[in-house]
N, C-alpha and C. Protein backbone atom coordinates (compact mmCIF):
# COMPACT_ATOMS: atom_id res chain seq x y z
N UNK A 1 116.82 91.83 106.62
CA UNK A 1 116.86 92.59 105.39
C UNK A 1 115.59 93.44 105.28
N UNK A 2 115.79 94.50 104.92
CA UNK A 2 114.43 95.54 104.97
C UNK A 2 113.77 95.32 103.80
N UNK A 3 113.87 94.56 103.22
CA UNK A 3 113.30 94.78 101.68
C UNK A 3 111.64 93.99 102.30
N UNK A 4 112.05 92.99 103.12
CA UNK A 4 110.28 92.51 103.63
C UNK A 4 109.05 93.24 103.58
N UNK A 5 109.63 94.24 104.32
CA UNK A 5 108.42 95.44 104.39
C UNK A 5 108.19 96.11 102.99
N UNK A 6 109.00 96.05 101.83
CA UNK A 6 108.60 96.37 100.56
C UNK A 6 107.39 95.69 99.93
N UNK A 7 107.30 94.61 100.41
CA UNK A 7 106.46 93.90 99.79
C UNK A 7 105.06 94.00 100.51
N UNK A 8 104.59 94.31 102.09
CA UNK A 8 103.11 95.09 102.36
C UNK A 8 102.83 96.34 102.01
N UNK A 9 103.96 96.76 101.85
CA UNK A 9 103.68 98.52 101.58
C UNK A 9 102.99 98.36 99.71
N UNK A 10 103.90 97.45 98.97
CA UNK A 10 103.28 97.58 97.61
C UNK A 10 101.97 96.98 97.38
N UNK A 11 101.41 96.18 98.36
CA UNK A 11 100.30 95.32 97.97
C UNK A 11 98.98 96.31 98.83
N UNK A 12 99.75 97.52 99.75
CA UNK A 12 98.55 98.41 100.03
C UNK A 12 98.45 99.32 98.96
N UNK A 13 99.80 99.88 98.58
CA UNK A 13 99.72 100.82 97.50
C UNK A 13 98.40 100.12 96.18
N UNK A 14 99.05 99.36 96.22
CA UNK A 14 98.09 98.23 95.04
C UNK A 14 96.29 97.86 95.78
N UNK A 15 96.60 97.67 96.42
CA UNK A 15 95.01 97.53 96.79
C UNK A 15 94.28 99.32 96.69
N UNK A 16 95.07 100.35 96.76
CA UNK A 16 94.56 101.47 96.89
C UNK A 16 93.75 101.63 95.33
N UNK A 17 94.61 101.16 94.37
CA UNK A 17 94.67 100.98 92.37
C UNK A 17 93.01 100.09 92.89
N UNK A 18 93.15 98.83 93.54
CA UNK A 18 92.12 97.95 93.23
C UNK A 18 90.36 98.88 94.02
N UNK A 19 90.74 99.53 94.98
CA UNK A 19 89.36 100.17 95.60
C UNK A 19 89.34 101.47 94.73
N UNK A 20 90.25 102.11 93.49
CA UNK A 20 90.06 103.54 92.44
C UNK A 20 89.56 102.37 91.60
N UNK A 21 89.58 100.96 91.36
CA UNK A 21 88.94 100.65 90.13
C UNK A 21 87.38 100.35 90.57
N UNK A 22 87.22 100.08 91.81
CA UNK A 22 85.58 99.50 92.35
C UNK A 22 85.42 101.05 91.89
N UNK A 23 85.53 102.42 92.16
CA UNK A 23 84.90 103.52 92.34
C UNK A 23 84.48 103.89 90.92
N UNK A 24 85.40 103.91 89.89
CA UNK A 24 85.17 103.93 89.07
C UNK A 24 84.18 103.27 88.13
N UNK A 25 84.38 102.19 88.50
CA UNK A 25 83.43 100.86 87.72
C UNK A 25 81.95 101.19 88.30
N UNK A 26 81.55 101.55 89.88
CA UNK A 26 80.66 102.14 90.08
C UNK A 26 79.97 103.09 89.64
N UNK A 27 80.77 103.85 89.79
CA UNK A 27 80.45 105.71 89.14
C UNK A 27 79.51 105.56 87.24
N UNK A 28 80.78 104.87 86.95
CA UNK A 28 80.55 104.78 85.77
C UNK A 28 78.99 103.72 85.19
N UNK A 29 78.90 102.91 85.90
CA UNK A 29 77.30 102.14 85.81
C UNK A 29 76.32 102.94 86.62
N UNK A 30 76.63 104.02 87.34
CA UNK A 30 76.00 104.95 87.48
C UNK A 30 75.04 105.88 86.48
N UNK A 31 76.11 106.50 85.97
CA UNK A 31 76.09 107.04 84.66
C UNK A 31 75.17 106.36 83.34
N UNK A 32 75.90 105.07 83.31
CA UNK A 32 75.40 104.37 82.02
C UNK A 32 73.72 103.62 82.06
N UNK A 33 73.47 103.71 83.42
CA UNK A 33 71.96 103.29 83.73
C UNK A 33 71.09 104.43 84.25
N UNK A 34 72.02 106.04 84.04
CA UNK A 34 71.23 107.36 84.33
C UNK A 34 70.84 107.47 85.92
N UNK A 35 71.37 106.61 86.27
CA UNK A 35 70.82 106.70 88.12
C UNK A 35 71.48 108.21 88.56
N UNK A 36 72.59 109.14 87.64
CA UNK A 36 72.60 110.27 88.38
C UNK A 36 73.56 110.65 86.46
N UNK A 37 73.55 112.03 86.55
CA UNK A 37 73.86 113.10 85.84
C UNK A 37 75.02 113.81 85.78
N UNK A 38 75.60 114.12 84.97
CA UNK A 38 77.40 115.05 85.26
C UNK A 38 76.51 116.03 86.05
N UNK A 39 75.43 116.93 85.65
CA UNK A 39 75.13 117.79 86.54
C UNK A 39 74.96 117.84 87.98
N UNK A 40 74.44 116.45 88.22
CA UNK A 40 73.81 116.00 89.59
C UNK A 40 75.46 116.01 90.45
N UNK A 41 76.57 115.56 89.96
CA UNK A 41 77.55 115.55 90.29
C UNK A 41 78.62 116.79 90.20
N UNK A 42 78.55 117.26 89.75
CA UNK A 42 79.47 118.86 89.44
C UNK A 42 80.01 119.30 90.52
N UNK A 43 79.54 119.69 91.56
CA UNK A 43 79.86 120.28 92.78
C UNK A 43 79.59 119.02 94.10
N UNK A 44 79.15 118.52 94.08
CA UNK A 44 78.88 117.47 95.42
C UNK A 44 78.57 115.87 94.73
N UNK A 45 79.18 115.08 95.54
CA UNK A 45 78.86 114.10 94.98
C UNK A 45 77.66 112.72 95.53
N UNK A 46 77.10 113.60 96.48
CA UNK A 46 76.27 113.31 97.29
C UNK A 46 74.80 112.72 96.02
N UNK A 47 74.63 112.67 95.03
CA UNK A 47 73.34 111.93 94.19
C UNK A 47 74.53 111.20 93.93
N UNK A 48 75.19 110.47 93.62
CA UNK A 48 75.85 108.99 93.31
C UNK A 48 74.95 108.66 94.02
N UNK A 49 74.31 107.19 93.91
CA UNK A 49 73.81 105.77 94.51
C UNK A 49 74.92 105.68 95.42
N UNK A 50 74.09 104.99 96.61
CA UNK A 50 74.81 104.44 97.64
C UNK A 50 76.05 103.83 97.61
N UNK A 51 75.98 102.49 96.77
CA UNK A 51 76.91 101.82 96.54
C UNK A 51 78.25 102.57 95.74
N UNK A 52 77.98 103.50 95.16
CA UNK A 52 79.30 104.31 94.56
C UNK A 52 79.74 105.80 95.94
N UNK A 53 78.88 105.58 96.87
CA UNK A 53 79.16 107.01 97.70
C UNK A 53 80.26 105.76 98.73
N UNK A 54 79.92 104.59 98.85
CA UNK A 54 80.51 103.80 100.09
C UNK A 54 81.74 103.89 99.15
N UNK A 55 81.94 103.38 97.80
CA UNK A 55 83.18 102.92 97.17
C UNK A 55 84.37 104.09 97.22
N UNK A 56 83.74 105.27 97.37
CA UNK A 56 84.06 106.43 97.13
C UNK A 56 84.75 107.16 98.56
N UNK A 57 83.61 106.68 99.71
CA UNK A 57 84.39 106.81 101.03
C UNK A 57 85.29 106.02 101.39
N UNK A 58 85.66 104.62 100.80
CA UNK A 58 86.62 103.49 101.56
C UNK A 58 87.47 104.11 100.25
N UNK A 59 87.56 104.69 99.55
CA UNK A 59 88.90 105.30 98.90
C UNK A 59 89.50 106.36 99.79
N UNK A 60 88.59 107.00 100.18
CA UNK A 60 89.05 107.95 100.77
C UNK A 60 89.84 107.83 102.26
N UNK A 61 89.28 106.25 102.44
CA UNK A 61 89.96 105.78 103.91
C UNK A 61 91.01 105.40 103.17
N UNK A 62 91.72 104.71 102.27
CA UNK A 62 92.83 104.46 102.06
C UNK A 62 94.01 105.44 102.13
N UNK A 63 93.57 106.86 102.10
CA UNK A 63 94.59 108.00 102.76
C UNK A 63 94.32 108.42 104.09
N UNK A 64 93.73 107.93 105.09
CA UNK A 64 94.05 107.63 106.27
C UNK A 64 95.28 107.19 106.95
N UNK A 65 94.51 106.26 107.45
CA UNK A 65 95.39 105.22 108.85
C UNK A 65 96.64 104.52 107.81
N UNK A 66 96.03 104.31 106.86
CA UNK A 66 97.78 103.86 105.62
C UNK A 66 98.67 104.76 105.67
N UNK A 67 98.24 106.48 105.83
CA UNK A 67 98.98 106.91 105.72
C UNK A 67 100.46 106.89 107.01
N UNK A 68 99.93 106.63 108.38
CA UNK A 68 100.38 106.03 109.29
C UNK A 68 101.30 104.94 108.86
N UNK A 69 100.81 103.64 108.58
CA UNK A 69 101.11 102.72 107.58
C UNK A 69 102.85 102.73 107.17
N UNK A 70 102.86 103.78 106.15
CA UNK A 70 103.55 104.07 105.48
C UNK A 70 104.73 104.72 106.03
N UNK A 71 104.20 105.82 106.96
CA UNK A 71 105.36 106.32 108.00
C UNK A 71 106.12 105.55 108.53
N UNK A 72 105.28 104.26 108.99
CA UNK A 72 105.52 103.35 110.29
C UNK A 72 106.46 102.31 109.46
N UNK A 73 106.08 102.14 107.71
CA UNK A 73 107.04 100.99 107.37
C UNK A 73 108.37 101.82 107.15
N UNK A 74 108.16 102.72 106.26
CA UNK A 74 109.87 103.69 106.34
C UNK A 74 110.54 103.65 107.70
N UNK A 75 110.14 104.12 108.98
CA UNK A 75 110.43 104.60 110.04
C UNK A 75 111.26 103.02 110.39
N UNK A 76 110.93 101.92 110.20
CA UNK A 76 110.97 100.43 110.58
C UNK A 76 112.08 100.27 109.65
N UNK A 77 112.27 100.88 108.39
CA UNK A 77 113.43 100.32 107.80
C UNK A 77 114.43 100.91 108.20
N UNK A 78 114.51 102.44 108.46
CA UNK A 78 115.72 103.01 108.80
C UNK A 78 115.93 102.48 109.73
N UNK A 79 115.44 102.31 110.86
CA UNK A 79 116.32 101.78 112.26
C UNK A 79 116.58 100.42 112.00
N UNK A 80 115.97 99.57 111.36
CA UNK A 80 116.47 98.00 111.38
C UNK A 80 115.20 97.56 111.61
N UNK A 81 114.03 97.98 112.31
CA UNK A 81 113.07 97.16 113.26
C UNK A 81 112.75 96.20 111.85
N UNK A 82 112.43 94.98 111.12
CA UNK A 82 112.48 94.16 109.93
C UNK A 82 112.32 93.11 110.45
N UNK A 83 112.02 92.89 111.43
CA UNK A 83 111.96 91.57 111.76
C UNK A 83 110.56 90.74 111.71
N UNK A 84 110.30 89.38 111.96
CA UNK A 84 109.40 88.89 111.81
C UNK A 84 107.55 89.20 112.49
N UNK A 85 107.84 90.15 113.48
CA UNK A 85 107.12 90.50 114.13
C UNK A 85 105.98 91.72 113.13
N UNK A 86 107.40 92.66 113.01
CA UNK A 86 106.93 93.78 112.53
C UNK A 86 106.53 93.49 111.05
N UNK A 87 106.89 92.68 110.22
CA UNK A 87 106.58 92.10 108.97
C UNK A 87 105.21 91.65 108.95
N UNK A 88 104.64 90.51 109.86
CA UNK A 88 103.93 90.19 110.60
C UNK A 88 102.76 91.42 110.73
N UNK A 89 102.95 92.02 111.29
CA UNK A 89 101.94 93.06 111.95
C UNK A 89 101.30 93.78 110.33
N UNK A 90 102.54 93.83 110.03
CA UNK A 90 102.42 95.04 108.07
C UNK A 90 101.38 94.04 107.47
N UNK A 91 101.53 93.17 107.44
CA UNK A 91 100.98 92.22 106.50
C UNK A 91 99.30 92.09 107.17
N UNK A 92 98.67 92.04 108.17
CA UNK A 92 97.79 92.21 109.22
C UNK A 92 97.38 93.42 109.19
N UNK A 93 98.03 94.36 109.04
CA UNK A 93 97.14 95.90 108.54
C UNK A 93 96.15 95.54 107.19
N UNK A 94 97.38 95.32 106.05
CA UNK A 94 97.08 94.84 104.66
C UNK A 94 95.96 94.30 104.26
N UNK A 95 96.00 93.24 105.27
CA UNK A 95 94.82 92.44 105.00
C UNK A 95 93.50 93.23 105.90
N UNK A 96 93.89 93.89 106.89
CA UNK A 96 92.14 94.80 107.65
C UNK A 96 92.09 95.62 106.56
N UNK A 97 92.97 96.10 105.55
CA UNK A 97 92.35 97.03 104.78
C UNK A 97 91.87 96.39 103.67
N UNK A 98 92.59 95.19 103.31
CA UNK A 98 91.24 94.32 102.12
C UNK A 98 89.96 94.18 102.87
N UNK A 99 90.14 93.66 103.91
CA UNK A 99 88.33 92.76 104.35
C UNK A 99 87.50 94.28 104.97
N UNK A 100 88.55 95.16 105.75
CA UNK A 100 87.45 96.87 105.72
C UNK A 100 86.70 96.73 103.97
N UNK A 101 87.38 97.21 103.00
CA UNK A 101 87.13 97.28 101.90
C UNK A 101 85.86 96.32 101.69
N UNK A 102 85.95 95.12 101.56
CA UNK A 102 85.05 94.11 101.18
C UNK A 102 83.76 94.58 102.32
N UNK A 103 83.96 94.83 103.79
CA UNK A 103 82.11 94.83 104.23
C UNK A 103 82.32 96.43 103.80
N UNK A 104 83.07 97.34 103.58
CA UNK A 104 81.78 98.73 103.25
C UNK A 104 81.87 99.18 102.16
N UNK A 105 82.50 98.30 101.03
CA UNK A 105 81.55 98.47 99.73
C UNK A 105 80.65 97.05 99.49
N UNK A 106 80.30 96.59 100.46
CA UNK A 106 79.55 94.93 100.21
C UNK A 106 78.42 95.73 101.22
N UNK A 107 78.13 94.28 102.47
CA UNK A 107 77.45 94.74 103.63
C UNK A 107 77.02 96.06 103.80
N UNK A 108 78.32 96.69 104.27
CA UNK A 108 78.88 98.04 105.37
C UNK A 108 77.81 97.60 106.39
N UNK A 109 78.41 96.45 107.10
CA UNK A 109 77.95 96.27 108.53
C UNK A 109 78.63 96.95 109.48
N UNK A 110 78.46 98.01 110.02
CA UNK A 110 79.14 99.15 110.59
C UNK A 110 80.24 98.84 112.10
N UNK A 111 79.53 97.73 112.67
CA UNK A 111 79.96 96.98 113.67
C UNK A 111 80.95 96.09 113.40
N UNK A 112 80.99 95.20 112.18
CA UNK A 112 81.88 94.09 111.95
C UNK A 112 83.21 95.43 111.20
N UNK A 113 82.44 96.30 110.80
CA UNK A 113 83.53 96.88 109.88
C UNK A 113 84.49 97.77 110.64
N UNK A 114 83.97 98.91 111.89
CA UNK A 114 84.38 99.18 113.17
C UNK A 114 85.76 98.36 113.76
N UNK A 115 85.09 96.96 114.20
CA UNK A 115 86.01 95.97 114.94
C UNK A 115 87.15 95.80 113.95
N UNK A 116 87.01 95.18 112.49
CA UNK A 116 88.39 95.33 111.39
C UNK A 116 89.37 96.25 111.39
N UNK A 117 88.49 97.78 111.37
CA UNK A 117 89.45 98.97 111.58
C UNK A 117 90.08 98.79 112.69
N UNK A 118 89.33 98.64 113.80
CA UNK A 118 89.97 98.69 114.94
C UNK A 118 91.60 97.53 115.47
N UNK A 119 91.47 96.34 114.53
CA UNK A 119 92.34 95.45 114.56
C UNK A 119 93.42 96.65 113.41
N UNK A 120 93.04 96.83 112.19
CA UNK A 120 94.05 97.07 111.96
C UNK A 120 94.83 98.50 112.56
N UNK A 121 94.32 99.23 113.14
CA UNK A 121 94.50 100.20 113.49
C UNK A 121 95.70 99.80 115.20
N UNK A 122 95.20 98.17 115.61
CA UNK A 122 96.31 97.95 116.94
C UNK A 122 97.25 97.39 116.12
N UNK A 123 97.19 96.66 114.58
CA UNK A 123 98.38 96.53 114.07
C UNK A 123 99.74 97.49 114.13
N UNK A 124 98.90 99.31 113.72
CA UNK A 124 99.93 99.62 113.35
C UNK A 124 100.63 100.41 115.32
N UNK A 125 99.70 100.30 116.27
CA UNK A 125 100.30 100.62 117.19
C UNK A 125 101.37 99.76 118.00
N UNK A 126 100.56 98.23 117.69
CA UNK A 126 101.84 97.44 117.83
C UNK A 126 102.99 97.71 116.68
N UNK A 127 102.82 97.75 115.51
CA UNK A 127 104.76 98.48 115.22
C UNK A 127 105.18 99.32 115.44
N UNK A 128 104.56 100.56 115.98
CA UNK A 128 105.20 101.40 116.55
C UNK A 128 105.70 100.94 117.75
N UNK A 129 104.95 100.31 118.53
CA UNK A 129 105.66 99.86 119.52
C UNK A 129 107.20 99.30 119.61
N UNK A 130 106.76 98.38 118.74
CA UNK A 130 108.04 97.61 118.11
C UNK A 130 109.69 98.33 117.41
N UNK A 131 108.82 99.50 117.12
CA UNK A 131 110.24 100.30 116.44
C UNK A 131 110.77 101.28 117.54
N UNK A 132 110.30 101.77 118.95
CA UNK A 132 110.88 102.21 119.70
C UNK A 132 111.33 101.34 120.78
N UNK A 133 110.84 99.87 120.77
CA UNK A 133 111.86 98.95 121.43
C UNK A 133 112.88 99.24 120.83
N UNK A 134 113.26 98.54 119.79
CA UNK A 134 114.49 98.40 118.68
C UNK A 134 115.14 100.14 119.29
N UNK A 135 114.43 100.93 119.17
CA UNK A 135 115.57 102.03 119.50
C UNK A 135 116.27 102.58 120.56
N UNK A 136 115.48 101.30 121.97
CA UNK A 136 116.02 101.49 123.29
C UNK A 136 117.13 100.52 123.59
């Protein structure tokens, strides 16, 4: 039943809501402790504090390699590929994009955070893989 894959696709969509609320919540104690200015911000957002420029780039990774993601879970429902494997794999992206999230708005140990991407990133090549078996 394809509906499996409904359920990683909504909990990335949803984690995307949970890394716009870190940015925000940042930005905004930004603001409220004067560490930067609407002016300072107007055109570049480069004076945010660190910690709101990282929150701000791992948003911006969430329209990345998800966007892949997303191709790869549609693409998996039309043909059938639904199976435990490929469910499996969705759910294993999901989670490299929570724990990416957690070291580079935490740590950003660039190395541990690297290797995460890099797992989730063979997640989604293993379902591709997986959905042009299914179509041979």
């Amino acid at each position: 039943m394809t509906i499996k894959l409904v359920y990683p696709a909504l909990a990335q969509i949803l984690w995307t809501f949970v890394v716009l609320g870190i940015l925000f919540q940042r930005r905004r104690v930004a603001f409220r402790n004067k560490e930067v200015a609407i002016a300072d911000v107007a055109v570049s957002t480069e004076r945010y504090p660190e910690n709101a420029r990282l929150a701000a780039a791992n948003y911006a990774n969430q329209f990345e390699t998800p966007l892949i993601f997303f191709a790869l879970i549609m693409l998996a429902m039309e043909v059938g590929a639904t199976g435990t494997v490929i469910v499996a794999l969705a759910w294993g992206f999901v989670l490299t994009r929570i724990v990416h999230t957690v070291i580079h708005t935490g740590s950003n140990r660039v190395p541990l955070r690297a290797a995460v991407f890099a797992l989730g990133v063979a997640c989604l090549f293993c379902m591709a893989v997986g959905i042009v078996v299914t179509l041979l």
